[in-house]
Protein backbone atom coordinates (compact mmCIF):
# COMPACT_ATOMS: atom_id res chain seq x y z
CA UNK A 1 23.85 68.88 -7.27
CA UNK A 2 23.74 71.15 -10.34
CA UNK A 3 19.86 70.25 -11.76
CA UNK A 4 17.83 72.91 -13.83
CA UNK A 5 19.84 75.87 -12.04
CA UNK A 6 22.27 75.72 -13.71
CA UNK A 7 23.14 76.30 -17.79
CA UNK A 8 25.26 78.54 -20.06
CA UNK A 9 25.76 82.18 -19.23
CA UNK A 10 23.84 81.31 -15.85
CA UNK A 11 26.94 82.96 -13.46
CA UNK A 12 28.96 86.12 -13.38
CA UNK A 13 30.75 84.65 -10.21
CA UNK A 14 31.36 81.39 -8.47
CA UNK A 15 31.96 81.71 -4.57
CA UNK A 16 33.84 78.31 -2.84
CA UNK A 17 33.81 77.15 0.51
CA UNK A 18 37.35 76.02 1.45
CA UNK A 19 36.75 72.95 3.86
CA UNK A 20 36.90 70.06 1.81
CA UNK A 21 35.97 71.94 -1.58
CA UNK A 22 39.17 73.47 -1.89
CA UNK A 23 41.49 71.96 0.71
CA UNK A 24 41.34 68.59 2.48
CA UNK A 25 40.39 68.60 6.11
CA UNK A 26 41.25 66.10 8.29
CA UNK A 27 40.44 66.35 11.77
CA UNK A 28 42.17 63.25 13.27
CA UNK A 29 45.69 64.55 12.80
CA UNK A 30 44.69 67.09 15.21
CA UNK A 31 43.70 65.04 17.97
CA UNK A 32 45.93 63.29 17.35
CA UNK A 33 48.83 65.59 17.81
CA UNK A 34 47.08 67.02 20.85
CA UNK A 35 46.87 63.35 22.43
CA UNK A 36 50.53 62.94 21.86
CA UNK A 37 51.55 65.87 23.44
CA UNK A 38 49.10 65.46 26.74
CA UNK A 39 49.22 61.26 26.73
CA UNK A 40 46.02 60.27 26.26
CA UNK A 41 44.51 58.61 23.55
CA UNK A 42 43.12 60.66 20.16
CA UNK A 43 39.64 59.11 21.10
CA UNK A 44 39.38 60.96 24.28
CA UNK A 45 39.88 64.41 22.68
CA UNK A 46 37.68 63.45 19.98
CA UNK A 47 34.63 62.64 22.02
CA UNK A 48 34.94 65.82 23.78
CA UNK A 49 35.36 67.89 20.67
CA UNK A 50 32.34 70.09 19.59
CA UNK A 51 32.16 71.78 16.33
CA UNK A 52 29.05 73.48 17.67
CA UNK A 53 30.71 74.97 21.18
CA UNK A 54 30.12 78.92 21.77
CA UNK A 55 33.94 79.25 22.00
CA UNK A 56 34.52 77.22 18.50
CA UNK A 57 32.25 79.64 17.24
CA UNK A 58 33.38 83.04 18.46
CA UNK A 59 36.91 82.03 17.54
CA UNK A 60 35.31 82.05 13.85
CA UNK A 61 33.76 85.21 14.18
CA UNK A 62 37.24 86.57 15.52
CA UNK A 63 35.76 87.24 18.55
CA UNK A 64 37.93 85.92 21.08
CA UNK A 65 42.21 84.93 20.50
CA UNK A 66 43.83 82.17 19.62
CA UNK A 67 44.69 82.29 23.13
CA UNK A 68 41.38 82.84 24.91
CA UNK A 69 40.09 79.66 22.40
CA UNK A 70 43.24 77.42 23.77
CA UNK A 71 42.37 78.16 27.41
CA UNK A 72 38.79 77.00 26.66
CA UNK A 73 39.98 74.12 25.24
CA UNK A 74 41.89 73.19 28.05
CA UNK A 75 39.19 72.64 30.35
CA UNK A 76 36.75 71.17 27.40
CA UNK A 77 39.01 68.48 26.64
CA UNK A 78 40.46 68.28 30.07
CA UNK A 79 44.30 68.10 28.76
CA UNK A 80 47.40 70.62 29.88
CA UNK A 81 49.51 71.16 26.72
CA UNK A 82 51.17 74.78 25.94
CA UNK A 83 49.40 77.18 23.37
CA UNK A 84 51.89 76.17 21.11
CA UNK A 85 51.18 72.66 21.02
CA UNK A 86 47.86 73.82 20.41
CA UNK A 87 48.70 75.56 17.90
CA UNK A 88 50.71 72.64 15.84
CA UNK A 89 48.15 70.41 16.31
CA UNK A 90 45.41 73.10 15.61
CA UNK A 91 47.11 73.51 12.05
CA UNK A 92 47.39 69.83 11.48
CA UNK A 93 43.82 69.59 10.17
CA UNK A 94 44.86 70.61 6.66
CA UNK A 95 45.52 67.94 4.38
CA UNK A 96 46.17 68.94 0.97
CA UNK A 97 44.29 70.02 -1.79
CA UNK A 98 41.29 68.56 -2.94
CA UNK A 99 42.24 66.26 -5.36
CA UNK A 100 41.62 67.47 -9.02
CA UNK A 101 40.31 71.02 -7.87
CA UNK A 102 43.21 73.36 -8.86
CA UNK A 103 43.12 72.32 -12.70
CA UNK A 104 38.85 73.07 -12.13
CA UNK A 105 39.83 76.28 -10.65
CA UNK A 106 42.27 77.58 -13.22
CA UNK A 107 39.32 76.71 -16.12
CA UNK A 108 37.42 78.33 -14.33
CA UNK A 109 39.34 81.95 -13.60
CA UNK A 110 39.51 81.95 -17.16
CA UNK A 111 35.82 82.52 -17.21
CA UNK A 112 34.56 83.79 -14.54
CA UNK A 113 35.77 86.07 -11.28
CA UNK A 114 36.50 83.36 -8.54
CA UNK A 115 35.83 83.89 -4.84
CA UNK A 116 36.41 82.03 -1.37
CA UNK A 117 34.12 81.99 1.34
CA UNK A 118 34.90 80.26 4.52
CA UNK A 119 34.19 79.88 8.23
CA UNK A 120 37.72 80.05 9.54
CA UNK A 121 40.03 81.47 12.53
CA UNK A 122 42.59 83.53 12.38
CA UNK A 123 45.64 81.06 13.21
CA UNK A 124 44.22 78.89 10.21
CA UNK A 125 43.61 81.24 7.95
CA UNK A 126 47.45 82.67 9.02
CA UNK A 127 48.47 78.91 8.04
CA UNK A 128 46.76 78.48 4.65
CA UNK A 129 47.07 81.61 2.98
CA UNK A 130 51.07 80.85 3.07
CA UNK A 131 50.83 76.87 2.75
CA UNK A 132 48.31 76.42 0.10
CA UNK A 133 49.08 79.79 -1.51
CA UNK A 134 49.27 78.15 -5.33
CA UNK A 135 45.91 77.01 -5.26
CA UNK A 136 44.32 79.92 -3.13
CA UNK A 137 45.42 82.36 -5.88
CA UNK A 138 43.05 81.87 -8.32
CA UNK A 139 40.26 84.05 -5.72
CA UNK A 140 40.18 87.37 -6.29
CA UNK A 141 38.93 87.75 -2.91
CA UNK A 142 38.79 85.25 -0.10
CA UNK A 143 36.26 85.79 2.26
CA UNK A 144 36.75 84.64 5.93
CA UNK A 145 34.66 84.59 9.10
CA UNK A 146 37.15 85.67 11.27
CA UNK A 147 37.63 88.90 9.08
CA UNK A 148 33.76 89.91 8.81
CA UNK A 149 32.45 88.75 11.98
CA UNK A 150 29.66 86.63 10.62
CA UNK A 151 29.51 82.72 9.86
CA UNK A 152 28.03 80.66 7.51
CA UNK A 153 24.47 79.71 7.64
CA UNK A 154 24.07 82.57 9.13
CA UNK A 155 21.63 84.98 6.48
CA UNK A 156 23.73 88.11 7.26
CA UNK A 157 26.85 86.20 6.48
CA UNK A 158 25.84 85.36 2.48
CA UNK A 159 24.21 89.13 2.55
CA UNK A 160 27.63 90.93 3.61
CA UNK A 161 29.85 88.52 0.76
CA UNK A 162 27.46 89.23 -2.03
CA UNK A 163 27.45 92.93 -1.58
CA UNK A 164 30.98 93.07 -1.32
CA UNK A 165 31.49 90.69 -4.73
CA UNK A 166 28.69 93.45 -6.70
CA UNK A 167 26.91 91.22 -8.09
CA UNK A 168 23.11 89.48 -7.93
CA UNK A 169 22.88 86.72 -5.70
CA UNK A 170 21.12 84.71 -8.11
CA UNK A 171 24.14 85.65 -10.71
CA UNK A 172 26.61 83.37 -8.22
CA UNK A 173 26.82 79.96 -8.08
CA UNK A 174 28.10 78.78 -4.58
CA UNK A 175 29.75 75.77 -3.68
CA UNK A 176 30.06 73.92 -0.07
CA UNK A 177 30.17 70.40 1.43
CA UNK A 178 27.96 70.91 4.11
CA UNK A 179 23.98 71.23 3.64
CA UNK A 180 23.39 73.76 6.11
CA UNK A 181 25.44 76.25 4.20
CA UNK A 182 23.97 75.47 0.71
CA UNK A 183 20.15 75.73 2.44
CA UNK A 184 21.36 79.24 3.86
CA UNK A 185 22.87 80.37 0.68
CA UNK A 186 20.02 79.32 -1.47
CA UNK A 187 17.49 81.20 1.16
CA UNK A 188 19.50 84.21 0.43
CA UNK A 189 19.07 83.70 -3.33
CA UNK A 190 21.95 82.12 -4.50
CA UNK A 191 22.48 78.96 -6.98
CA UNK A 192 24.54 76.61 -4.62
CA UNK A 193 26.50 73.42 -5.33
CA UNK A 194 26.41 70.65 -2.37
CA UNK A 195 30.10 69.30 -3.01
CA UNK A 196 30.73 65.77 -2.05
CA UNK A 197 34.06 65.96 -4.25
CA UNK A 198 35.66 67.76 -7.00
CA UNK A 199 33.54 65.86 -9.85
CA UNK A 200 30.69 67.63 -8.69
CA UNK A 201 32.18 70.69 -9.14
CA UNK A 202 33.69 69.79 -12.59
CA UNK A 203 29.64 68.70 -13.12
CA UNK A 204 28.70 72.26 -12.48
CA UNK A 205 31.16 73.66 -14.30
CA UNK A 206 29.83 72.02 -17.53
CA UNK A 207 26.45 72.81 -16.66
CA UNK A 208 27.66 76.25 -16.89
CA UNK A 209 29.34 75.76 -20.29
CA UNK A 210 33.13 76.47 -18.50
């Protein structure tokens, strides 16, 4: 949504979630893969899956290996499968590039300094920066969880990214699929974006006069 917030000479820096703003997520090809290695069907996995588990959630703080995080999911989803079969499976989940974001991203480094920020592990982050390196080179910094030890909504999270960019909070414009993250970043004083696709972006930019 861009609304009032957002008009001409209203930015000094845009900050982007990754996860489906930047690149495609798609978290069936990983349970899949995992299914096909331990012969079971996707379903299974998927039911027992929790983006909200303590060990999800450390992993994104870097808190615990890619390891440690496999052996947890072992007994969570109740399948024997090596670490590296984790691991293939665990990088499935990117899908591409948002479709129509890169051209909205180059318009927009023309303007404006472009940041990432996004709550991310290691082994994915080690996977992205080299697959999707094209699109992800339009940042000037990417921010990831993993790195700084603090995860979106979390207040201390947006706090730690906007003193490291230099700039007022209310001078960013922040954009991210989920609602959670757009609440926090707002409470923090930033303009935020909730994406839904790349036209809302593009939206935004135009409200912006880029």
């Amino acid at each position: 949504m861009t609304g009032p917030l957002l008009s001409p000479g209203a930015a000094d820096a845009l900050l982007f979630d990754l996860g489906r703003v930047v690149l495609d997520i798609d978290f069936s090809q990983v349970v899949a893969c995992w299914a096909g290695h331990a012969g079971c069907e996707p379903a299974h996995l998927a039911g027992r899956f929790s983006w909200r588990d303590e060990f999800y959630q450390r992993h994104e703080r870097g808190e615990i290996s890619d390891t440690e995080f496999f052996a947890a999911l072992r007994c969570l989803l109740e399948i024997e499968i090596s670490d590296a079969q984790f691991l293939e499976g665990w990088n499935r989940i990117f899908a591409g590039e948002m479709p129509g974001i890169a051209p909205l991203l180059k318009r927009a480094a023309q303007r404006l300094p472009l940041y990432a920020f996004s709550n991310t592990n290691g082994a994915h982050a080690e996977h992205f920066s080299q697959s999707y390196a094209g699109v992800l080179g339009h940042f000037r910094e990417i921010f990831l969880s993993s790195s700084i030890g603090l995860r979106k909504p979390d207040a201390a999270a947006y706090d730690h990214v906007v003193n490291a960019i230099g700039v007022p909070a209310q001078r960013i414009v922040f954009f991210d699929d989920l609602a959670e993250n757009i609440q926090g970043a707002r409470a923090r004083g930033l303009k935020a974006v909730h994406v839904k696709s790349s036209a809302d972006v593009g939206a935004a930019l135009e409200a912006l006069g880029i």
